[in-house]
Protein backbone atom coordinates (compact mmCIF):
# COMPACT_ATOMS: atom_id res chain seq x y z
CA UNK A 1 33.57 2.28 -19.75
CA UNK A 2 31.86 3.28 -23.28
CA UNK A 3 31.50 -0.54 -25.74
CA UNK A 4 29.25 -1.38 -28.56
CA UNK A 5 29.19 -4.93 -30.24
CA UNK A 6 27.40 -6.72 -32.71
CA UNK A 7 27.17 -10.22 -34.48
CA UNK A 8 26.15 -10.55 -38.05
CA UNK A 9 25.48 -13.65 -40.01
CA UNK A 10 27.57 -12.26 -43.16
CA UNK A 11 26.95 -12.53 -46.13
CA UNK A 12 27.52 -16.66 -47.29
CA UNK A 13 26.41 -17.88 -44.37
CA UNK A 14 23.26 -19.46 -43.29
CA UNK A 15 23.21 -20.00 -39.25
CA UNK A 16 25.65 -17.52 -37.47
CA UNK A 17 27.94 -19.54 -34.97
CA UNK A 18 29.02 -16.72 -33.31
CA UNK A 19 28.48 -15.99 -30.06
CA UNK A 20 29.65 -12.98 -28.17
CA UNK A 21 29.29 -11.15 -24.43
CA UNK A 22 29.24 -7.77 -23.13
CA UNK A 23 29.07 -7.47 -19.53
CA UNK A 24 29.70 -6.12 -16.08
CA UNK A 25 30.44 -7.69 -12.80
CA UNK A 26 31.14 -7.00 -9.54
CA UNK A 27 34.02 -9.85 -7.70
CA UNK A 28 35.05 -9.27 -4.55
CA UNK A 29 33.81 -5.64 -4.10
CA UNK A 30 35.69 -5.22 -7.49
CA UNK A 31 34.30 -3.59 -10.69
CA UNK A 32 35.20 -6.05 -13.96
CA UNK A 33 34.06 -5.40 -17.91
CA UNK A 34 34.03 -8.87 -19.69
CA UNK A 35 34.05 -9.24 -23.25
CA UNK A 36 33.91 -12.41 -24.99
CA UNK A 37 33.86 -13.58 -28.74
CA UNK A 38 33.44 -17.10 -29.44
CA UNK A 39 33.37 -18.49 -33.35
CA UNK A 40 31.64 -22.22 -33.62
CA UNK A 41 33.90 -23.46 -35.90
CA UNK A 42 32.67 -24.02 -38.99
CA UNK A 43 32.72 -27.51 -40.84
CA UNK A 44 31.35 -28.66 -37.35
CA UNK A 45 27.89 -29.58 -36.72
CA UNK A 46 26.32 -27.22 -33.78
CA UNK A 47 29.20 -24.92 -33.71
CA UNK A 48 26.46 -22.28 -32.71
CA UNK A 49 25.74 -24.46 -29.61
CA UNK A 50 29.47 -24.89 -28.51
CA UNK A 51 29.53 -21.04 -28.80
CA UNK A 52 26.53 -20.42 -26.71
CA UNK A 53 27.32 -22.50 -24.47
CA UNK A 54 30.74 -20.74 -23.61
CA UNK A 55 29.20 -17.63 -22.98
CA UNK A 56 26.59 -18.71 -21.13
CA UNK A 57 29.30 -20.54 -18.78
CA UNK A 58 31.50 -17.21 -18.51
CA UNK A 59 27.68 -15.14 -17.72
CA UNK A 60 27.09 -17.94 -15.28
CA UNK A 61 30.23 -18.29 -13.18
CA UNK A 62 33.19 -15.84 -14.18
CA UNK A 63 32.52 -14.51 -10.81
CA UNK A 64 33.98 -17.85 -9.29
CA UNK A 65 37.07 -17.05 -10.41
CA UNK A 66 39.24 -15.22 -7.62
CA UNK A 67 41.77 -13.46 -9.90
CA UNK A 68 41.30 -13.41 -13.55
CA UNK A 69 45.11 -12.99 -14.27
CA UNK A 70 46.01 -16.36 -12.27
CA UNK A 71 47.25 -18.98 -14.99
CA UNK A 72 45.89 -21.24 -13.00
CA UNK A 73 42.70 -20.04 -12.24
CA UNK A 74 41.94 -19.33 -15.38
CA UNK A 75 43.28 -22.55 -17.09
CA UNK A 76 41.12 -24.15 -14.75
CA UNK A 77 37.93 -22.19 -15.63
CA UNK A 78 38.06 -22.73 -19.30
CA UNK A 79 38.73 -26.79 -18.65
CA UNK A 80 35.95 -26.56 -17.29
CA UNK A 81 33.55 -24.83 -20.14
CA UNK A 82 36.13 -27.71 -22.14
CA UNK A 83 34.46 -30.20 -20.40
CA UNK A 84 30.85 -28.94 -20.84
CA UNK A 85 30.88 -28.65 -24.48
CA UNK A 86 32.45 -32.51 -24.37
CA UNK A 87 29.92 -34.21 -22.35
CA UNK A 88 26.93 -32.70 -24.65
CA UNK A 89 28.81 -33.63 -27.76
CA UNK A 90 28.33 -37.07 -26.33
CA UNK A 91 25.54 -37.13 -25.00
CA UNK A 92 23.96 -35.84 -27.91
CA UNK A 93 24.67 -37.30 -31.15
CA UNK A 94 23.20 -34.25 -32.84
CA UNK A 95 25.94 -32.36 -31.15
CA UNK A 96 28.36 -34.67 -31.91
CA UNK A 97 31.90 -33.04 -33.11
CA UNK A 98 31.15 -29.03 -32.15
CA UNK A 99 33.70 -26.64 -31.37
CA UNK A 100 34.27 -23.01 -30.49
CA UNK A 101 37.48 -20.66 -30.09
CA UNK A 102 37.02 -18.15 -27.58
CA UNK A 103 38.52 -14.69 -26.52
CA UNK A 104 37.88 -13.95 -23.24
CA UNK A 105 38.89 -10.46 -22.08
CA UNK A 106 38.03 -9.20 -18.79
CA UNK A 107 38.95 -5.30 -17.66
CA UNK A 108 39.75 -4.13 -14.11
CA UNK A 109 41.55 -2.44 -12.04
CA UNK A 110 43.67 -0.88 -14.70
CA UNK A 111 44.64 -4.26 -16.25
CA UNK A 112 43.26 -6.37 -19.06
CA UNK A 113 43.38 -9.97 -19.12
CA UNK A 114 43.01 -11.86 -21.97
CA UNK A 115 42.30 -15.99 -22.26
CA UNK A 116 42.94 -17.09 -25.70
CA UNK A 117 41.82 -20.67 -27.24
CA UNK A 118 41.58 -20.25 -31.17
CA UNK A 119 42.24 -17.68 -33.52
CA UNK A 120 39.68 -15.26 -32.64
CA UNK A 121 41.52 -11.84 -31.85
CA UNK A 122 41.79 -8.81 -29.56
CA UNK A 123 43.15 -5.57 -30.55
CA UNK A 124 44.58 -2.67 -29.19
CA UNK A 125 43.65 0.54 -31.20
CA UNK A 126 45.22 4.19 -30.75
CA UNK A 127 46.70 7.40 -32.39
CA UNK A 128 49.66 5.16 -32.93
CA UNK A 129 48.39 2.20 -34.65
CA UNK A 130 46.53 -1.09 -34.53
CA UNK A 131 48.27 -3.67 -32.35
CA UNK A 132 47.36 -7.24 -32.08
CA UNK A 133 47.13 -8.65 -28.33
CA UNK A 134 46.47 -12.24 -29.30
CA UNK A 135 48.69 -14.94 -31.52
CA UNK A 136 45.87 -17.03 -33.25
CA UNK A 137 46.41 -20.92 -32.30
CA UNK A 138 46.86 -21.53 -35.79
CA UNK A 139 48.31 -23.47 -38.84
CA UNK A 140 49.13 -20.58 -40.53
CA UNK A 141 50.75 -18.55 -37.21
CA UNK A 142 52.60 -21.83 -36.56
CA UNK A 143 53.98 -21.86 -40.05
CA UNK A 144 55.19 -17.93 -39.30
CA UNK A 145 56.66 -19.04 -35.98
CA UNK A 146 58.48 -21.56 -37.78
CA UNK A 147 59.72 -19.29 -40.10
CA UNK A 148 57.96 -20.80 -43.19
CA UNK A 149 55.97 -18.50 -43.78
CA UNK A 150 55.70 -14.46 -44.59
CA UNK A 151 53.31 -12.88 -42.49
CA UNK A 152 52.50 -10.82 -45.51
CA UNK A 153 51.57 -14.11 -47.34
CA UNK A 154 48.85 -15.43 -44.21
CA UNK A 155 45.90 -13.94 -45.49
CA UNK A 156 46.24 -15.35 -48.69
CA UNK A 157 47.34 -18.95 -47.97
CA UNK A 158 44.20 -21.90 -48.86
CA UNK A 159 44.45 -23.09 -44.76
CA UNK A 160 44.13 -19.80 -43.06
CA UNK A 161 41.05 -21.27 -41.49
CA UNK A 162 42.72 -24.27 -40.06
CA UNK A 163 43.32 -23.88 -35.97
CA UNK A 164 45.36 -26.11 -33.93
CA UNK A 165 43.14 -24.98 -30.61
CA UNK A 166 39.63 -25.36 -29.40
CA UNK A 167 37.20 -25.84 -27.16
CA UNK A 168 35.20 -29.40 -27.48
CA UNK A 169 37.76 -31.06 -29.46
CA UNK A 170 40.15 -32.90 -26.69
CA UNK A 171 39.73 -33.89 -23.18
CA UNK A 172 41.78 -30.80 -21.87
CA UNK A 173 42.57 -27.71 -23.50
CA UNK A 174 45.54 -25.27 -23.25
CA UNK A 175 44.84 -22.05 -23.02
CA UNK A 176 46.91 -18.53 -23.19
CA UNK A 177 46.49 -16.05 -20.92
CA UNK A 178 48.03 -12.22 -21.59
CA UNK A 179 47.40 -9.35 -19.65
CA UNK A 180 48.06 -6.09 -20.27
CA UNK A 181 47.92 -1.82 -18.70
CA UNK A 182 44.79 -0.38 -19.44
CA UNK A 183 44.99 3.05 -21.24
CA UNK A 184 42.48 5.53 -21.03
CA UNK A 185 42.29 6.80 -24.24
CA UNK A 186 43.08 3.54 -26.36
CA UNK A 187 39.93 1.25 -27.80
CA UNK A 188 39.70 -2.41 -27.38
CA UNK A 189 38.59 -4.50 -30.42
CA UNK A 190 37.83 -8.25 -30.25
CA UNK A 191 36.58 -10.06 -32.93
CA UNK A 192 35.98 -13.26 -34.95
CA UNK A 193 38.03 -14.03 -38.40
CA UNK A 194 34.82 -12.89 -40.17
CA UNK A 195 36.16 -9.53 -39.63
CA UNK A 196 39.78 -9.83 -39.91
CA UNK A 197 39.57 -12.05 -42.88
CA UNK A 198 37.85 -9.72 -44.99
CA UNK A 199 39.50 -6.19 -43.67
CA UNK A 200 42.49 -5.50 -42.83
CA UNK A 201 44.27 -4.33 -40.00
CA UNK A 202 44.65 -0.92 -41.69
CA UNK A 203 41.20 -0.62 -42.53
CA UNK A 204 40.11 -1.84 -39.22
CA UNK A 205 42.27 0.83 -37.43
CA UNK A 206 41.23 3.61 -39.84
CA UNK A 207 37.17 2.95 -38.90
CA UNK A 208 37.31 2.59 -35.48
CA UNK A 209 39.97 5.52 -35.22
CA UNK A 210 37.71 8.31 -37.37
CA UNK A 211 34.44 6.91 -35.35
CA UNK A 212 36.33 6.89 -31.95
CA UNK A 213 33.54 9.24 -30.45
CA UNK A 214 30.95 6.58 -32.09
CA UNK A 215 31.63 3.19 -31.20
CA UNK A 216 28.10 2.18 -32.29
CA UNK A 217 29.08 3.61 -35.98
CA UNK A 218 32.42 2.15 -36.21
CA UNK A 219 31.04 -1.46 -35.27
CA UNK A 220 28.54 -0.60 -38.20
CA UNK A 221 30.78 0.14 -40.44
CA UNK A 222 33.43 -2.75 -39.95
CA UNK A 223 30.56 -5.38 -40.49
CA UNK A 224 29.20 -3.54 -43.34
CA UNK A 225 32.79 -3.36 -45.01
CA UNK A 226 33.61 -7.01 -43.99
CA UNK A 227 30.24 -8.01 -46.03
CA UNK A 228 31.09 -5.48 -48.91
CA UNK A 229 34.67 -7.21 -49.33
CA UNK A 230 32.66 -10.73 -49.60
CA UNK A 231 31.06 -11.52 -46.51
CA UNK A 232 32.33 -14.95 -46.01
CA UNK A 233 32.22 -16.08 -42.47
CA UNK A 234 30.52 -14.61 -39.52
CA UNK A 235 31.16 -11.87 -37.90
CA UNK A 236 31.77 -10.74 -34.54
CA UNK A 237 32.83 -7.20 -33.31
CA UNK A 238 33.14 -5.81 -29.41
CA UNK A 239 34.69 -2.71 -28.84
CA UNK A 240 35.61 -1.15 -25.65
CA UNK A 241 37.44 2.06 -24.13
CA UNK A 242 37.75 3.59 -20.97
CA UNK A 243 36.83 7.02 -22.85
CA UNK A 244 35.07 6.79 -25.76
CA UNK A 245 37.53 9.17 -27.45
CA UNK A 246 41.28 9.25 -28.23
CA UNK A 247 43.87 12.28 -28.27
């Protein structure tokens, strides 16, 4: 496995509430690659801490978890950071009201499984094309769904920002959970909206494509285009193969 990852604060911001994870972990004499991008939502006070604090909980007990493509399992698992990120937001009126999406993507075994909560995204990147593995929980993707919408019109509409999931808001969350064949020679991106936001797909697939044999470089080069093209948000890149080249 060949990764590289960053978090920047952009180029607006002042506090980055991004949080993100790169590691590996043995479960049950298993070899697993976890990944995780988690965006404190803005507009929320202590998003950075609701952020941290998810990662920190994945760090501290993903290996709990007896099969990471279980619905059930893993439903239960992020509750459970859910209810974390609650009880300090009470118990801490500085903390009161902070959030955090999360994209958890753990790699094993020839599968990938991905937890979604939020509209942070995962990627699939090859000589084909860029293809999104995540649906963002959303007002905008809910507007698509319901046919309101052009997709071609989502970047551009004033509540792109607005998401309909996230951790710390309610009692219980509900999470998706995708998995997916691992291919040898395709890259893995997951990110935060400060990168999609202010490239697109194209673009994105175009960097990380040319600097395939570079990972380091292409993560580089997305943040410093996303902070060219404005900067607005924070942002968050991971990326991932099982080569560290494509064909």
């Amino acid at each position: 496995m060949k990764c590289a990852y960053a978090t920047n604060i952009g180029a607006k911001r002042k506090i980055n509430q991004d949080a993100c994870l790169a590691a590996e972990i043995q479960n049950d004499g298993t070899e697993y690659y976890v990944f995780a991008a988690a965006d404190g939502l803005g507009g929320h006070r202590s998003g950075e801490v609701a952020s941290q604090m998810a990662v920190n909980y994945i760090q501290n007990f993903l290996t709990e978890v007896n099969d990471y493509s279980d619905p059930l399992e893993m439903d239960r698992f992020v509750n459970n950071i859910n209810t974390e990120i609650v009880r300090a937001s009470i118990h801490d009126p500085q903390l009161s009201g902070m959030a955090t999406t999360l994209t958890l993507c753990i790699e094993g075994r020839g599968k990938l499984s991905i937890t979604q909560v939020g509209d942070s995204r995962a990627y699939r990147i090859n000589s084909k094309g860029i293809s999104r593995l995540t649906k963002d929980h959303s007002l905008v993707q809910m507007l698509i769904d319901e046919g309101r919408l052009d997709p071609k019109d989502a970047a551009r509409h004033p509540q792109k920002n607005v998401i309909t999931r996230a951790l710390g808001t309610d009692s219980m969350v509900t999470i998706d959970l995708y998995e997916y064949d691992v291919c040898r020679n395709d890259i893995y991106l997951v990110c935060t909206d400060g990168l999609y936001n202010m490239v697109s797909e194209e673009e994105i697939r175009r960097i990380v494509w040319e600097k395939r044999d570079h990972l380091e470089s292409a993560v580089k080069e997305l943040i410093n285009t996303a902070n060219q093209n404005g900067g607005n948000d924070n942002i968050t890149v991971l990326l991932f193969t099982e080569s560290g080249g494509g064909d």
